[in-house]
Protein backbone atom coordinates (compact mmCIF):
# COMPACT_ATOMS: atom_id res chain seq x y z
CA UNK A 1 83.26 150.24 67.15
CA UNK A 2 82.21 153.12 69.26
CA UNK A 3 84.21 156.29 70.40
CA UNK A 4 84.38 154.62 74.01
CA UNK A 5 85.94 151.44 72.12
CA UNK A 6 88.52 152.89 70.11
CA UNK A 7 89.30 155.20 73.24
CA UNK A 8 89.89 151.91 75.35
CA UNK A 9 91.98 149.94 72.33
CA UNK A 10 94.13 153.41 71.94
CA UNK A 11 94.58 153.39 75.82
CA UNK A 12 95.99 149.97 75.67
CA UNK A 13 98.38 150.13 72.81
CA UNK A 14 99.79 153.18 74.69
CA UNK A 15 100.34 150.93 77.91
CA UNK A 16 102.27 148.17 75.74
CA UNK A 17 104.39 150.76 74.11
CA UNK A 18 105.42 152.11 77.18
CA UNK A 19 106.07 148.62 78.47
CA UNK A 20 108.36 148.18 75.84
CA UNK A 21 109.93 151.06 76.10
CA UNK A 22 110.19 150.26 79.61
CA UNK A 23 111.57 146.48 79.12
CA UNK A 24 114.32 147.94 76.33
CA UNK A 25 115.53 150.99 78.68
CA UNK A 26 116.16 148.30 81.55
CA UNK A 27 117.99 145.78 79.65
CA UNK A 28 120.19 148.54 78.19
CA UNK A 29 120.59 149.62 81.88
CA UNK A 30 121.71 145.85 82.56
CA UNK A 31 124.16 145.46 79.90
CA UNK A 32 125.62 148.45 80.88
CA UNK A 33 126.22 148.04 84.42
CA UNK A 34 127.27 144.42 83.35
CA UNK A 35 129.53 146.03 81.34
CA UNK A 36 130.73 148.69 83.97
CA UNK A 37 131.67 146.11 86.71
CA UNK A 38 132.51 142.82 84.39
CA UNK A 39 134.45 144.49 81.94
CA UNK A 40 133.86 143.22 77.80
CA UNK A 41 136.00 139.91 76.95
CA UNK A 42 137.86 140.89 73.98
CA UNK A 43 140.30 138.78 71.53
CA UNK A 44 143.63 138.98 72.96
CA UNK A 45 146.59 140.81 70.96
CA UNK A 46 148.89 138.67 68.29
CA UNK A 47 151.98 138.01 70.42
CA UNK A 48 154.50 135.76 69.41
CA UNK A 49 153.92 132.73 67.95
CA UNK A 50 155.89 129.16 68.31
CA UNK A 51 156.73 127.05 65.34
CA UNK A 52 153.87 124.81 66.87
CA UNK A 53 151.48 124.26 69.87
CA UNK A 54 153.12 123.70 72.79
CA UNK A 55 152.53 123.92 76.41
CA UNK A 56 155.16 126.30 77.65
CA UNK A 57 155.81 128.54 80.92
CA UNK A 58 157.34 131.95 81.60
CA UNK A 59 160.25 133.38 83.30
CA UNK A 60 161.43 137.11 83.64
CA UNK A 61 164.74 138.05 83.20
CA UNK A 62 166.23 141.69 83.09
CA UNK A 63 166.01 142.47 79.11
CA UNK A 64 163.12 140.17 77.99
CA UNK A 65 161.56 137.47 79.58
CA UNK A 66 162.26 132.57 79.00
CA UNK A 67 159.49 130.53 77.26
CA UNK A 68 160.31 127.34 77.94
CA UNK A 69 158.04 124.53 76.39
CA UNK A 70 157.39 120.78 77.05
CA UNK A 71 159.16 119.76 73.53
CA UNK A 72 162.41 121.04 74.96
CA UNK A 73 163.03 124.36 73.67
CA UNK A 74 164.42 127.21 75.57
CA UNK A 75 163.39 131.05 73.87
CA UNK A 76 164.33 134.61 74.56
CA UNK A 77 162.49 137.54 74.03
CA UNK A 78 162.87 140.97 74.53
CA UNK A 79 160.34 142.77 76.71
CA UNK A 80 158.27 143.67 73.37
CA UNK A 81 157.86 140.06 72.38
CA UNK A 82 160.65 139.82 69.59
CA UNK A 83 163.03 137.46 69.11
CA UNK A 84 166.33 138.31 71.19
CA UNK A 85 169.58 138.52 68.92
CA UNK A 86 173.24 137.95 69.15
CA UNK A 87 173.45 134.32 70.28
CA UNK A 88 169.70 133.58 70.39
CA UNK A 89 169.07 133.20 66.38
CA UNK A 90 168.11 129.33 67.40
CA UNK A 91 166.44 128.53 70.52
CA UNK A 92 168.47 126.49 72.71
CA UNK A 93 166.95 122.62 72.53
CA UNK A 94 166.63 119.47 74.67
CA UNK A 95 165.24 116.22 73.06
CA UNK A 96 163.93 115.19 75.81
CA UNK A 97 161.63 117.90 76.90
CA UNK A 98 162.07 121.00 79.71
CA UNK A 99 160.07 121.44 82.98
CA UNK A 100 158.62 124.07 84.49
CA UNK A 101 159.62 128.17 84.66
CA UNK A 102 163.55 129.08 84.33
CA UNK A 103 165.60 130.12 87.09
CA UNK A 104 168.17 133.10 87.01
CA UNK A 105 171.70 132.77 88.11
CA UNK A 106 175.31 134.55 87.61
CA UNK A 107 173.95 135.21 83.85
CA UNK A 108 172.44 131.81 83.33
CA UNK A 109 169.02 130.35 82.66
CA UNK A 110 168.83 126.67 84.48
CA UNK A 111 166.45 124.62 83.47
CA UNK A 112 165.17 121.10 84.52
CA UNK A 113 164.04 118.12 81.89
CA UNK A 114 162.88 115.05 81.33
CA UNK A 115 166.48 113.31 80.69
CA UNK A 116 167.52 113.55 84.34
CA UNK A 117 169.91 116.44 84.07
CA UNK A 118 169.98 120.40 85.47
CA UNK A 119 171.28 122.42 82.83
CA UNK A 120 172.67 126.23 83.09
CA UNK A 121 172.27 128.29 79.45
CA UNK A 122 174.34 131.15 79.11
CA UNK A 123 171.67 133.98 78.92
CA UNK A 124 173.91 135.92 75.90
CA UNK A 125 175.39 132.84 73.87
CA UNK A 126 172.52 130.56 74.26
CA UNK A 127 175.41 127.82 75.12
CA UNK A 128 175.32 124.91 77.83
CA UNK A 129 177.86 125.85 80.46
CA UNK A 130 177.36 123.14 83.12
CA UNK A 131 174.42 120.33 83.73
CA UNK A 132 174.30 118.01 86.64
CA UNK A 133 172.99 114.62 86.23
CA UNK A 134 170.21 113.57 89.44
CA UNK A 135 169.25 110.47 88.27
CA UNK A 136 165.38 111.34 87.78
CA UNK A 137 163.17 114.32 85.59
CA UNK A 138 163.42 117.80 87.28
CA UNK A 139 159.83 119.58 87.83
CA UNK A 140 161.61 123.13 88.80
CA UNK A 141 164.18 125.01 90.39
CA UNK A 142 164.46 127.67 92.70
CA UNK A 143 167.47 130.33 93.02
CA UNK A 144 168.33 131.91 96.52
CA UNK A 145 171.57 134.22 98.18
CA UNK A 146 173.83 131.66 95.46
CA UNK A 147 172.30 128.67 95.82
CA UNK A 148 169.89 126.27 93.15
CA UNK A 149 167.39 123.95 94.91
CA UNK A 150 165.39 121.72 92.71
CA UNK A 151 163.72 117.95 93.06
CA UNK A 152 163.84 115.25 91.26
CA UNK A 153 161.67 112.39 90.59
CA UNK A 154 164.79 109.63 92.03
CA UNK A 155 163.00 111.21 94.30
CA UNK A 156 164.90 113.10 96.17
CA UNK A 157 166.10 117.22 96.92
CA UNK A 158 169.24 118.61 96.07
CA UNK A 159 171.15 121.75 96.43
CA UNK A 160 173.82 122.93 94.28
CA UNK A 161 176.29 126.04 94.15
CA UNK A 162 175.15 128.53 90.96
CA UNK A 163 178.37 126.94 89.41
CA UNK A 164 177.23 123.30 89.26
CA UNK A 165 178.77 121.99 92.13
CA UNK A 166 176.98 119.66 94.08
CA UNK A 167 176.37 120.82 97.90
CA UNK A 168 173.84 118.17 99.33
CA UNK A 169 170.72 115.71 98.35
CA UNK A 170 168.15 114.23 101.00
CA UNK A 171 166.05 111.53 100.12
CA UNK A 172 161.95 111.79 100.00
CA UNK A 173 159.45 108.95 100.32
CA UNK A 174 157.83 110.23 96.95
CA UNK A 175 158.16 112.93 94.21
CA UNK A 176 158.51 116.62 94.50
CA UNK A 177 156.44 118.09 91.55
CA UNK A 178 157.07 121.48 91.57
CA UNK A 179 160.12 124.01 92.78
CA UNK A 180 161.22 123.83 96.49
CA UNK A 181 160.11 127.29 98.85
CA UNK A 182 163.47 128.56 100.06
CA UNK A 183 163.60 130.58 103.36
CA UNK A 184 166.41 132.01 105.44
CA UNK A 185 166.73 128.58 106.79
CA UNK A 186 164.55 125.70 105.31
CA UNK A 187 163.70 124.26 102.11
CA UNK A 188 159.85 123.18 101.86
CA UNK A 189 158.30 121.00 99.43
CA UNK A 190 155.20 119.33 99.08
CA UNK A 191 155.20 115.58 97.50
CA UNK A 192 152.79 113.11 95.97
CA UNK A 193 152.55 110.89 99.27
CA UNK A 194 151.09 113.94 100.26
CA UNK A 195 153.68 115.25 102.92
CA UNK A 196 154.64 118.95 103.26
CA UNK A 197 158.23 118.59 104.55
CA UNK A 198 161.09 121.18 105.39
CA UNK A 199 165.02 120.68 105.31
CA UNK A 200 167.53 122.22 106.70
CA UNK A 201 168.98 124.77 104.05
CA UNK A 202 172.83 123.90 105.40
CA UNK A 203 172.51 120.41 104.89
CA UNK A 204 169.70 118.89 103.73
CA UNK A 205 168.70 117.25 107.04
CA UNK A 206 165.29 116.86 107.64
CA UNK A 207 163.52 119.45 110.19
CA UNK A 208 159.64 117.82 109.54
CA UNK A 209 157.24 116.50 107.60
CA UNK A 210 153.24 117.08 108.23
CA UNK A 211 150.84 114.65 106.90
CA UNK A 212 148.28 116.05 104.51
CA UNK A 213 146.51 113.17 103.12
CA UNK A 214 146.41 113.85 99.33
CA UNK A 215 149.06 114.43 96.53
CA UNK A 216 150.70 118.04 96.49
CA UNK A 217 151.55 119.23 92.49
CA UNK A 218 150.86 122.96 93.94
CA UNK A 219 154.18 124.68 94.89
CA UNK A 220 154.19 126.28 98.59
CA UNK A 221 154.04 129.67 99.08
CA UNK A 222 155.16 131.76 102.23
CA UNK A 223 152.45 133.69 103.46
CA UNK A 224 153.01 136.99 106.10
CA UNK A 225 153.04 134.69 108.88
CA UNK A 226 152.64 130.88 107.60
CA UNK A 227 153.51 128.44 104.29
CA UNK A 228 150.60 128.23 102.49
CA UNK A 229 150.13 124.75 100.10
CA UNK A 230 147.12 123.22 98.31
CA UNK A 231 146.72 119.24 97.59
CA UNK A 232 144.53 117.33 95.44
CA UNK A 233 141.86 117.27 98.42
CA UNK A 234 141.00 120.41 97.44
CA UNK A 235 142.50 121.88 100.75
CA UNK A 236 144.56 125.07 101.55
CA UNK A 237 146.78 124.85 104.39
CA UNK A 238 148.11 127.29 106.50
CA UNK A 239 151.38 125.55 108.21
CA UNK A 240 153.27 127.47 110.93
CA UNK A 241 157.27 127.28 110.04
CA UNK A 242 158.38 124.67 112.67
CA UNK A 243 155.48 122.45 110.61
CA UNK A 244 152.38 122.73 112.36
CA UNK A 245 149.01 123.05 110.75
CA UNK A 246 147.32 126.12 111.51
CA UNK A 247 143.94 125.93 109.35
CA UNK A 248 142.84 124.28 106.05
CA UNK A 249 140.65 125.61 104.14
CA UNK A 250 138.15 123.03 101.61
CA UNK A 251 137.78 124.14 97.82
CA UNK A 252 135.48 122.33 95.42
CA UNK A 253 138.15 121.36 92.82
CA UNK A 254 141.55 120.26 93.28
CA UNK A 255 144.26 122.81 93.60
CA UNK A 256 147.32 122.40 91.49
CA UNK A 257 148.54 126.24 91.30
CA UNK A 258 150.04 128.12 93.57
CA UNK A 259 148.14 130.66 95.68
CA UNK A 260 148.48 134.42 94.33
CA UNK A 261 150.29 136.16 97.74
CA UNK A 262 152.01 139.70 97.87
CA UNK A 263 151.46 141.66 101.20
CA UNK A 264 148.41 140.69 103.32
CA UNK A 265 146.57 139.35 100.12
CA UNK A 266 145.62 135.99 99.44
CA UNK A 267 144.19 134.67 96.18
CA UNK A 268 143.58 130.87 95.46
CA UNK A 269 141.84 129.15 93.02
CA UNK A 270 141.20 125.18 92.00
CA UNK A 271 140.37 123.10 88.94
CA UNK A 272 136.33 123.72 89.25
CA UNK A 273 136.99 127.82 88.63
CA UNK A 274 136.39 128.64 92.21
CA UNK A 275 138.48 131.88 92.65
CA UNK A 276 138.83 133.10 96.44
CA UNK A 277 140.21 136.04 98.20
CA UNK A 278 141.10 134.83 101.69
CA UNK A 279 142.74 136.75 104.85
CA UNK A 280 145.56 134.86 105.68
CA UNK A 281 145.81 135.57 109.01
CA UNK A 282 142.38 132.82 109.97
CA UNK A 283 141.93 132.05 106.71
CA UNK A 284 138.31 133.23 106.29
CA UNK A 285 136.96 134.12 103.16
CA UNK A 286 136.62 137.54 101.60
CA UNK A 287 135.18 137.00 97.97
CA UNK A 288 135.04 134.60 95.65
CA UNK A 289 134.45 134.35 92.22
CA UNK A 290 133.24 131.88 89.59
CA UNK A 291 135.91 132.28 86.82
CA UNK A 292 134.87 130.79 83.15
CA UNK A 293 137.37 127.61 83.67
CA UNK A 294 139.96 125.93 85.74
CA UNK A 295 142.82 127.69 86.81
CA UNK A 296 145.42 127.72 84.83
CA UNK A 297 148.39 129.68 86.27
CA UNK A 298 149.36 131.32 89.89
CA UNK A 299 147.12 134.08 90.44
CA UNK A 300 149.52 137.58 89.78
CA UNK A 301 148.65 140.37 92.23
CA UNK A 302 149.75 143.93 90.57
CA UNK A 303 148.79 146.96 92.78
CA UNK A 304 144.99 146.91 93.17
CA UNK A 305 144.41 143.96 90.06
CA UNK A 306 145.02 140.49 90.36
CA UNK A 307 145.26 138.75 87.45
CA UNK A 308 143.98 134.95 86.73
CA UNK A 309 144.30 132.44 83.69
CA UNK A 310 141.20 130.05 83.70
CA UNK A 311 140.51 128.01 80.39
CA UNK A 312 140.85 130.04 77.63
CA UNK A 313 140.58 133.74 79.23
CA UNK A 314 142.68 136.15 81.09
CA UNK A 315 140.76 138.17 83.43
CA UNK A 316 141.82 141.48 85.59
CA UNK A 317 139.98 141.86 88.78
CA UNK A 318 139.38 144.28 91.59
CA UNK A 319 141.59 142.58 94.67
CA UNK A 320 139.00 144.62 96.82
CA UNK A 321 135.61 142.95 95.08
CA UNK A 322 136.77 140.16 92.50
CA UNK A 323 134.93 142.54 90.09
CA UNK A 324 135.82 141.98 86.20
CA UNK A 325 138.15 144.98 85.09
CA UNK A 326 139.07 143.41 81.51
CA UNK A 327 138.64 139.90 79.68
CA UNK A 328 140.27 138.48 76.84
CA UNK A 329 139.90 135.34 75.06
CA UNK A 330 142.00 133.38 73.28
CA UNK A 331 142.28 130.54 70.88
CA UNK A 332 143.41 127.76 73.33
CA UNK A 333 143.98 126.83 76.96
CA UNK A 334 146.26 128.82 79.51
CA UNK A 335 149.59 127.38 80.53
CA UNK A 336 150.96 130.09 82.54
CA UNK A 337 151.12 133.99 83.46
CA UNK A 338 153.64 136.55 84.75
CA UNK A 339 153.87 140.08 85.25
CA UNK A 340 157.25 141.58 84.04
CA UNK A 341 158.52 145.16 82.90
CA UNK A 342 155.65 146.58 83.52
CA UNK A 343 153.27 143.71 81.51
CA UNK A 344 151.14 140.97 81.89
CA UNK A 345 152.77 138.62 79.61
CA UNK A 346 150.29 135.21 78.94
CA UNK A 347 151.40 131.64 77.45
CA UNK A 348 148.48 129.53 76.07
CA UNK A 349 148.99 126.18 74.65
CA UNK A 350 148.93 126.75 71.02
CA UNK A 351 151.99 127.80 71.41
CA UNK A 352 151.39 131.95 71.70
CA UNK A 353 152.91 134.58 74.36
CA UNK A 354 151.39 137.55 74.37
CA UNK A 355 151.92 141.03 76.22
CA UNK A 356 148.46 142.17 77.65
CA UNK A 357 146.92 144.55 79.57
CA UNK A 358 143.47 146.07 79.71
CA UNK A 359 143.69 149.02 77.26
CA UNK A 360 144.74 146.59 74.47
């Protein structure tokens, strides 16, 4: 090989060396940004663990925060994730299985089930003090100025005084699955016929009913301006409060959570991991977001983060971008998220509540 040769085959390793060097600088460039703006997906911290896996939602209260699971146990826990003392040594039990988040009311926890009945748990003894028997399962109850409004699956609506006396009940033409939106004067629910309909919060008598098409599990949310409800279309709508339809927005999954709302922001996601930020006001889109399963829980807005259960992962996003902040994964699927005393606090279905945010 001559001098010219061994000049050329010199020249050329140089050039792939470089290109390497090139090719490695730019995918460390990559991961980094990807890291930057996506945040890392870590494990998620211990937390407290059931006695076994169980699907179970949250509930804030002033010193600690309600698991209740489907097998029918109610749990407190102080804000730290331990169990509460004094009359909580035992959770409080129900054969037949509980429903949905706790409500708060004159220093009891009510809670619907399975075996037809609202029941009211004294929040220090852990004792029944009242139940009221509706003659079908209750899906969840809302508390407002006194008052408990819950459906049932007879079906039918009923309000009741925070002492267990029986005020009204209205009829529906199907189920309610989910807790009643109370305003100043209505009660709204969604059903499986697939009717959004309001009642009179006095009496129970029926102010209207709009025709969506397609079961509603999704509980309705008021918006700055309008009630906002998803169905198992895959449709948003945006419903004025004298019941008519403003917009409705198409998804690609079904939507069986409620949509994330505090202030002028929107966030709604469906059961294909389609995450959007929308404005509320014409419902046009902002951002949206592929998250790494289906939503699992009502978006929570914090500040500038929204937070979203989807599969097994908890994300923290930018509400400005949908940018990753954090990630963590766990060991099963979400079943429900809440922000209390200044935490994230996540359920997942193995049975585990944990207390998370994104310096963990």
């Amino acid at each position: 090989m001559d001098y010219r040769s061994r000049w050329q085959q010199r020249r050329r390793e140089r050039a792939v060396r470089l290109r390497l060097i090139l090719i490695v600088a730019a995918v460390i460039a990559a991961v980094f940004a990807i890291i930057s703006t996506r945040g890392v997906a870590r494990p998620a911290p211990a937390g407290y663990q059931l006695l076994r896996p169980d699907i179970c939602w949250l509930a804030a209260i002033e010193d600690g925060i309600l698991v209740t699971t489907r097998s029918g146990m109610l749990i407190k826990l102080t804000p730290d994730l331990a169990p509460a003392e004094n009359g909580w040594s035992e959770p409080y039990t129900s054969p037949a299985g509980l429903w949905g988040r706790a409500a708060v009311a004159d220093g009891n926890a009510l809670i619907g089930g399975a075996d037809v009945r609202l029941r009211a748990i004294d929040l220090t003894t852990a004792l029944a003090t009242w139940e009221v028997e509706v003659g079908g399962a209750v899906p969840g109850v809302t508390v407002s100025g006194g008052e408990v409004f819950f459906g049932s699956d007879l079906p039918a609506i009923f309000s009741v005084t925070t002492a267990g006396v029986r005020r009204w009940s209205r009829p529906l033409d199907d189920h309610s699955a989910s807790p009643p939106l109370v305003t100043d004067d209505a009660i709204i629910t969604g059903t499986l016929a697939g009717q959004v309909c309001a009642l009179d919060r006095r009496d129970g008598s029926l102010l209207w009913c709009l025709e969506t098409g397609a079961p509603i599990f999704a509980p309705p949310r008021m918006g700055p301006s309008s009630i906002l409800v998803g169905d198992d279309a895959g449709l948003l709508h945006s419903v004025t409060p004298a019941g008519d339809l403003l917009f409705s927005l198409e998804m690609n999954g079904v939507i069986r959570h409620a949509a994330g709302i505090s202030g002028g922001v929107l966030v709604v996601g469906d059961s294909s991991g389609l995450l959007l930020r929308i404005n509320p006001a014409d419902m046009t889109e902002i951002w949206r977001r592929r998250l790494p399963g289906p939503l699992a829980a009502e978006p929570v807005i914090v500040g500038d983060v929204v937070w979203v259960g989807a599969g097994e992962h908890l994300l923290a996003l930018r509400v400005e971008s949908g940018a990753t902040i954090c990630e963590r994964v766990a060991e099963a699927e979400t079943s429900d998220v809440i922000a209390a005393h200044g935490r994230i606090y996540w359920a997942t279905t193995n049975g585990r509540v944990r207390a998370v945010n994104c310096d963990d």
